[in-house]
Structures are given as structure tokens and as C-alpha cells.
C-alpha atoms as a PDB file:
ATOM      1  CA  UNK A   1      -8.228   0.671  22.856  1.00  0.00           C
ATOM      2  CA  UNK A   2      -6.430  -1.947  21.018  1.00  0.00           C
ATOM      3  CA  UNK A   3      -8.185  -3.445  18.110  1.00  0.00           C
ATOM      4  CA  UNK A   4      -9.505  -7.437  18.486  1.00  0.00           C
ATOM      5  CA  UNK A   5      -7.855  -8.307  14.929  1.00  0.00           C
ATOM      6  CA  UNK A   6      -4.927  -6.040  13.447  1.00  0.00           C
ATOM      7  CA  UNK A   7      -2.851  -6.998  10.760  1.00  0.00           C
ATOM      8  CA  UNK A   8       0.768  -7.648  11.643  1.00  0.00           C
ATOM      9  CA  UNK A   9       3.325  -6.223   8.511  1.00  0.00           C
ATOM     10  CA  UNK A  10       7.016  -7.771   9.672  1.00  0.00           C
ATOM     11  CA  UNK A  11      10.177  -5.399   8.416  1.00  0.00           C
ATOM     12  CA  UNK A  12      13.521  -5.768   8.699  1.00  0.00           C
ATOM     13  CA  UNK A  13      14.046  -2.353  10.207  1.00  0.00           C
ATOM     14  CA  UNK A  14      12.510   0.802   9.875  1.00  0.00           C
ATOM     15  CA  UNK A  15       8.500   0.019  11.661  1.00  0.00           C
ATOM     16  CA  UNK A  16       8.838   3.473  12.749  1.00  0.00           C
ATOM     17  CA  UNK A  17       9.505   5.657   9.958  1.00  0.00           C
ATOM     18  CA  UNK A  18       6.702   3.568   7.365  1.00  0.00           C
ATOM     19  CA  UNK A  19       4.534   4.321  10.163  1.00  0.00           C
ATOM     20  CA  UNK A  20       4.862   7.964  10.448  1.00  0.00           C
ATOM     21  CA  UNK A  21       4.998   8.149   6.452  1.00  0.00           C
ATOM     22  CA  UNK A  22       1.482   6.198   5.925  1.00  0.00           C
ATOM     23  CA  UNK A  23       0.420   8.896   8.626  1.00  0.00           C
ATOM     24  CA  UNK A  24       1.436  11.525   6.601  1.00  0.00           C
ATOM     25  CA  UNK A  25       0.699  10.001   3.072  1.00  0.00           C
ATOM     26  CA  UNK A  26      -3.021   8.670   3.664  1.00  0.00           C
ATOM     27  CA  UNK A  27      -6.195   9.798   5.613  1.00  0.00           C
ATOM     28  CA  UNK A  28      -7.774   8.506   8.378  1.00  0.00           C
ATOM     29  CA  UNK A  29      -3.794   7.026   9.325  1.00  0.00           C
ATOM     30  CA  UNK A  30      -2.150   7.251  12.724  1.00  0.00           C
ATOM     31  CA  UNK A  31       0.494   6.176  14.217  1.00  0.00           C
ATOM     32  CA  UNK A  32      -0.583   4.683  18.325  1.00  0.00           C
ATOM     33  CA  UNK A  33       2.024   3.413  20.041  1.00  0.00           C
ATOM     34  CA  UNK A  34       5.787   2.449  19.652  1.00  0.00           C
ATOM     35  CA  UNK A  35       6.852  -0.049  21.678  1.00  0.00           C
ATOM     36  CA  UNK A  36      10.809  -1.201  22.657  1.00  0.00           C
ATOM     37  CA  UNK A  37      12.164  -3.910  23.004  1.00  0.00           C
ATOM     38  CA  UNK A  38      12.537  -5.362  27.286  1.00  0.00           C
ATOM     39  CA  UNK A  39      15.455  -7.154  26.306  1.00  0.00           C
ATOM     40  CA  UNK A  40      18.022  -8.124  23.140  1.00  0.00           C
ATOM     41  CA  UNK A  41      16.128 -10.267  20.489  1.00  0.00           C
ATOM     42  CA  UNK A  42      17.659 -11.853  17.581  1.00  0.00           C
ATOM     43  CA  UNK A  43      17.611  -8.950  15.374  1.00  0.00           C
ATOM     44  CA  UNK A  44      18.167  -6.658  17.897  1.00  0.00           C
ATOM     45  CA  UNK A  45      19.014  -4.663  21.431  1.00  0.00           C
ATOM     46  CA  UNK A  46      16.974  -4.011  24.409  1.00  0.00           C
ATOM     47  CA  UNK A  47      15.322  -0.556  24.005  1.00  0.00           C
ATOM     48  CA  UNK A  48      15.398  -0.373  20.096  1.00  0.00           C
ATOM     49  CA  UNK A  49      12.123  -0.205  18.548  1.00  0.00           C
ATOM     50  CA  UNK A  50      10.131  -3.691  18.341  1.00  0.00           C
ATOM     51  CA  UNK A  51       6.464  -3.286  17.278  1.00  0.00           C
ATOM     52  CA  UNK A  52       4.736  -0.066  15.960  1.00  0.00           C
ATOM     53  CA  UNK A  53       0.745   0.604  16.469  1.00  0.00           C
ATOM     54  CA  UNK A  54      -0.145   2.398  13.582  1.00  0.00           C
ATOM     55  CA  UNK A  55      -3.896   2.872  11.696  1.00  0.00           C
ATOM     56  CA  UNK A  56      -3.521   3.437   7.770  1.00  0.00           C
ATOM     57  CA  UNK A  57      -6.782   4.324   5.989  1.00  0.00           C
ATOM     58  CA  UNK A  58      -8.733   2.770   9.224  1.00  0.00           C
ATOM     59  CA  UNK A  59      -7.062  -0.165   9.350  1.00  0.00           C
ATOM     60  CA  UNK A  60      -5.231  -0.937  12.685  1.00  0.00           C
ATOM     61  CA  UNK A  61      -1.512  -2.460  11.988  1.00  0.00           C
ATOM     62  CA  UNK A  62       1.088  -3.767  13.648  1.00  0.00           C
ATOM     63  CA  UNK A  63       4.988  -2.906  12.536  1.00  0.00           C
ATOM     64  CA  UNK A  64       7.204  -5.611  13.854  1.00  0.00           C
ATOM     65  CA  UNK A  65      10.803  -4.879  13.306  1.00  0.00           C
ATOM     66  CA  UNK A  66      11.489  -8.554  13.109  1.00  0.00           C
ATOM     67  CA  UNK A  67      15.026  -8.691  10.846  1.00  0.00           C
ATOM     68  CA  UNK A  68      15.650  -9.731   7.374  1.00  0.00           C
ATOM     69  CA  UNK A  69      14.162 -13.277   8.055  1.00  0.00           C
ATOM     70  CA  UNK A  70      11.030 -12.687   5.899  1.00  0.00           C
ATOM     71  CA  UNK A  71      10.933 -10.317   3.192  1.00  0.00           C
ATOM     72  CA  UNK A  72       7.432  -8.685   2.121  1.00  0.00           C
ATOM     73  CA  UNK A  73       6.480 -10.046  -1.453  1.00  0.00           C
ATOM     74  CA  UNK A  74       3.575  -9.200  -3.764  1.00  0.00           C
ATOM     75  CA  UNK A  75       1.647 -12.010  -1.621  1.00  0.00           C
ATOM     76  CA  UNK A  76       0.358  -8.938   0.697  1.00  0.00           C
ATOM     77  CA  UNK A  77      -0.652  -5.511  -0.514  1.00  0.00           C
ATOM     78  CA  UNK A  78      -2.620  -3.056   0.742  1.00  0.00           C
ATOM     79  CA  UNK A  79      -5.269  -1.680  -2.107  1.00  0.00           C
ATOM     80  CA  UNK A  80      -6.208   1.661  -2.052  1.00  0.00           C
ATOM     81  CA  UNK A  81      -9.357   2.876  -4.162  1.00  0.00           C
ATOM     82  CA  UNK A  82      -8.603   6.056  -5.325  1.00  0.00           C
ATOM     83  CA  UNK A  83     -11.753   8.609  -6.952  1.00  0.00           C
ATOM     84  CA  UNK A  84      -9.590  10.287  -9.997  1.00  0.00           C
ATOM     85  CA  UNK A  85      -6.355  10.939 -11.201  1.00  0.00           C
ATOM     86  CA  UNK A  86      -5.368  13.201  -8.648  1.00  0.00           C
ATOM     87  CA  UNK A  87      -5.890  11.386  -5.768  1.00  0.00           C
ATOM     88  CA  UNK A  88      -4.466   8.037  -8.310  1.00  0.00           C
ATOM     89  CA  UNK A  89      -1.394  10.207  -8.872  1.00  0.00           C
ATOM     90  CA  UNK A  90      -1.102  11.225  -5.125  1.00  0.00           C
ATOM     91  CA  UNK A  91      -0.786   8.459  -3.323  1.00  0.00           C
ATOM     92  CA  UNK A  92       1.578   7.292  -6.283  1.00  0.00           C
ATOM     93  CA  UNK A  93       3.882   9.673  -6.155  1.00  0.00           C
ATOM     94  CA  UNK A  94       4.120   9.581  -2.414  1.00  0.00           C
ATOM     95  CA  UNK A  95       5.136   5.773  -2.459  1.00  0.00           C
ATOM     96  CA  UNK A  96       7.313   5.462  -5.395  1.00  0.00           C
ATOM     97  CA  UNK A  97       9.136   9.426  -4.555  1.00  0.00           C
ATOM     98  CA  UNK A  98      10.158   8.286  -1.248  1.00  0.00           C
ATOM     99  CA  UNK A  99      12.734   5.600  -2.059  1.00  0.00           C
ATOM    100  CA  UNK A 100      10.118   3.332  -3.597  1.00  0.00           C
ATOM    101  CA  UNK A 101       9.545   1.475  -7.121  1.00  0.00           C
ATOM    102  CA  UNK A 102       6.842   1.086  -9.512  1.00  0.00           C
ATOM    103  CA  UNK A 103       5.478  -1.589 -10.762  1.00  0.00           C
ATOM    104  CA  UNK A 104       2.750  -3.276 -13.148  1.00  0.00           C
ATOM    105  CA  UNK A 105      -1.125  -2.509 -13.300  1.00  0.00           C
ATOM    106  CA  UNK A 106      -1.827  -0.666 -10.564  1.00  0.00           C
ATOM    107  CA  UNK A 107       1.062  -1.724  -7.743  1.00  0.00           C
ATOM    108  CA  UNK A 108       3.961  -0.431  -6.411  1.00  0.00           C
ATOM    109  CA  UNK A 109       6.026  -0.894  -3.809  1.00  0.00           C
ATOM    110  CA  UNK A 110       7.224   1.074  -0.505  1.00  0.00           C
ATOM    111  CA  UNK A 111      10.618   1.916   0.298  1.00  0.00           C
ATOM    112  CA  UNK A 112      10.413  -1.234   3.255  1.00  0.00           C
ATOM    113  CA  UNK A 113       9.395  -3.613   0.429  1.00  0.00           C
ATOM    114  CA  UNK A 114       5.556  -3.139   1.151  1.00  0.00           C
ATOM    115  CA  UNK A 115       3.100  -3.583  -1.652  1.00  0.00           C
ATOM    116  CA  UNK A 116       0.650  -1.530  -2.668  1.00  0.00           C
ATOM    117  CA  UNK A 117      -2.109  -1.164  -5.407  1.00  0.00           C
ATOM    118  CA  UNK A 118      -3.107   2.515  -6.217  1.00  0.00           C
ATOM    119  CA  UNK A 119      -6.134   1.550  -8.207  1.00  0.00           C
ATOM    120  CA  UNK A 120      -9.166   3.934  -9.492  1.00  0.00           C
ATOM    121  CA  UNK A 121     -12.506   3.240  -9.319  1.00  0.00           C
ATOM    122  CA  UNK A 122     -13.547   3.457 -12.433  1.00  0.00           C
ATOM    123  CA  UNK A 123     -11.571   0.363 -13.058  1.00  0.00           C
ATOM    124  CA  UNK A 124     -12.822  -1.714 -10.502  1.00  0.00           C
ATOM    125  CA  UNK A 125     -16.211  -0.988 -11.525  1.00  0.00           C
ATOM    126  CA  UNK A 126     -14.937  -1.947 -15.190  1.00  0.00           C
ATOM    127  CA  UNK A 127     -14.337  -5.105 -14.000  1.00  0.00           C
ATOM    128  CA  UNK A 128     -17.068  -5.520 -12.121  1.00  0.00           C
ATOM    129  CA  UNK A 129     -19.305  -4.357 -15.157  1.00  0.00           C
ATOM    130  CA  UNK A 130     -17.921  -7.953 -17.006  1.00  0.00           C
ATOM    131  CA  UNK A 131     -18.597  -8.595 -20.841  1.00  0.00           C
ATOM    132  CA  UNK A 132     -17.115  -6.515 -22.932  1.00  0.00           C
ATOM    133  CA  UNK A 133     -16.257  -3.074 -20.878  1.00  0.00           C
ATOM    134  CA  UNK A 134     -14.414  -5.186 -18.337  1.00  0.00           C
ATOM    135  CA  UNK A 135     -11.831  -6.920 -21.128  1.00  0.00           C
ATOM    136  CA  UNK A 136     -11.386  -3.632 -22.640  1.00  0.00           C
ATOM    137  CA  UNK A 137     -10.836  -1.759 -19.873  1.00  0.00           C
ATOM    138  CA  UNK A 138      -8.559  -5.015 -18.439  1.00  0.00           C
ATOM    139  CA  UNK A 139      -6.848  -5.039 -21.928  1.00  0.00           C
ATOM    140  CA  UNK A 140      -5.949  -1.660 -21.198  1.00  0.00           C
ATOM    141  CA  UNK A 141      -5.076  -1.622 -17.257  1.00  0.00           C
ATOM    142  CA  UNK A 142      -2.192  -4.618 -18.568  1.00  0.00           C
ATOM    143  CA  UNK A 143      -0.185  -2.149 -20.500  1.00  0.00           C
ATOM    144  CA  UNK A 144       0.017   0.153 -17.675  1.00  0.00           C
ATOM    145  CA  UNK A 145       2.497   1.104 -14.760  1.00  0.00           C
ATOM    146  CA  UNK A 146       0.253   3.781 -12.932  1.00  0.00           C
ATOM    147  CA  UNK A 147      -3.222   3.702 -13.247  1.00  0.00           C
ATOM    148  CA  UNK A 148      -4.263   6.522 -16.440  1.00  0.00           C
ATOM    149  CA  UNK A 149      -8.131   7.081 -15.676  1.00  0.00           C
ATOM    150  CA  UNK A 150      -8.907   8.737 -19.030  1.00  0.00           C
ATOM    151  CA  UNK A 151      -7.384   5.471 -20.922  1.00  0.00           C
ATOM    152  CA  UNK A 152      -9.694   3.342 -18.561  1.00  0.00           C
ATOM    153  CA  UNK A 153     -12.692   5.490 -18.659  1.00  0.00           C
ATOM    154  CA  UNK A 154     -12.233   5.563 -23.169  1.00  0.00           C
ATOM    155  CA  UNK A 155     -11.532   2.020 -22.813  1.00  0.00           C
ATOM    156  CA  UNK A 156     -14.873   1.074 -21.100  1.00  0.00           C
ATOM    157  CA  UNK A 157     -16.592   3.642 -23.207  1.00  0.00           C
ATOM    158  CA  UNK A 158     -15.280   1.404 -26.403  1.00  0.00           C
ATOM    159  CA  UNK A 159     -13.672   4.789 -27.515  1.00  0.00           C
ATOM    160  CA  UNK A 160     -10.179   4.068 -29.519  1.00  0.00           C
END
């Protein structure tokens, strides 16, 4: 059954294959349905690949190989809270080793220009903590490509 809201990620090619990589990256991920094209469309020919069902961590998505028209930016990422350094380093690894790039405080970004922030708990509970263990452990976080847990958890202890 089709989800009542899914959330629609536009690429310029390639729907497919970030599909069947989330699938393989992330629990709970699936890819549901690939769908061609009835006819040619601007950035494309009748029978290539137009929209992509997919589920990543539970949440229902829709791939539209749309064309270069509209490019993903930072303005959409997906966040994924991660338990320790393993899983942190994981799901990092994953996204940056195939074809990807890394980036500031958490976030990287896909090989098809999607954003995502690889981000431990134990920070977002720093921040949620306020005062004092949330700057420090914010202070911290801002120097930071990848996520270090240790360096978070010492910085919300006040350790130096």
C-alpha cells in the first residue's frame, strides 16, 4: 500500500541506484517499486526509469529522476540518530566511501548530492540538556567533520 504522505527527493539521474544503496546502507530501508517512464519527458525517453518507491529508515520516499533542473542543497537532509561510534562511523563511511563528501558537524553528502546528518545521541541530548553541557558539547561538535562521541561525551562531562 502506498503511503498517504511520502517525501519526494528529485535527482538528476540515478533514483535507482541511491535507492538500492539506502537499502543496503540503513535498516528498516526498501526499495518498492520502480516505475518507467509511458512516454519521452524533458529529461528523458519513454521506458527509462522515472520515479523510484523506496522506504529508508521507515520513511516512504519517492526518487524522481527529474534532470539537472534542481540540484539538492543542504536545505533538505535526512538526520540519522546514531547510538555510538560504530554505528556513527557506519553509516559515515557508507555515504562518504561510495563517491560521496564530507562535510561540517555532523553532515555529509551522498554521491546524488543528498544531504545527510550522521549525528549521535549523546549530542542531541547535549543540546537538549542546555546551560553549560550543551555549549560545551556545541563548542566541540563545531570543530568537527564526523561526529567523535568520546570528544562529545568529555565535553558534556566538562572533562578537558
Amino acid at each position: 500500500m502506498t503511503a498517504k504522505n511520502t517525501i519526494c527527493l528529485w535527482y538528476d539521474d540515478g533514483a535507482e541506484e541511491a535507492a538500492h544503496f539506502y537499502a543496503a546502507t540503513f535498516p528498516d530501508s526498501s526499495v518498492d517499486g520502480v516505475y518507467r517512464a509511458p512516454t519521452d519527458f524533458p529529461s528523458g525517453k519513454a521506458g527509462d526509469v522515472l520515479t523510484v518507491q523506496f522506504t529508508i529508515l521507515g520513511i516512504p520516499c519517492l526518487g524522481l529522476n527529474g534532470g539537472p533542473a534542481f540540484p539538492q542543497s543542504e536545505a533538505f537532509s535526512f538526520q540519522v540518530m546514531t547510538e555510538d561510534q560504530a554505528e556513527t562511523d557506519r553509516y559515515w563511511d557508507a555515504i562518504v566511501g561510495n563517491g560521496g563528501a564530507e562535510s561540517a558537524c555532523g553532515w555529509c553528502k551522498d554521491r546524488w548530492g543528498l544531504n545527510w546528518q550522521i549525528t549521535p545521541r549523546t549530542l542531541t541530548e547535549a543540546l537538549a540538556a542546555g546551560g553549560e553541557e550543551a555549549a560545551r558539547a556545541f563548542a566541540a561538535m563545531m570543530d568537527m567533520g564526523r561526529i567523535d562521541v568520546a570528544t562529545i561525551d568529555a565535553a558534556r562531562r566538562g572533562d578537558s
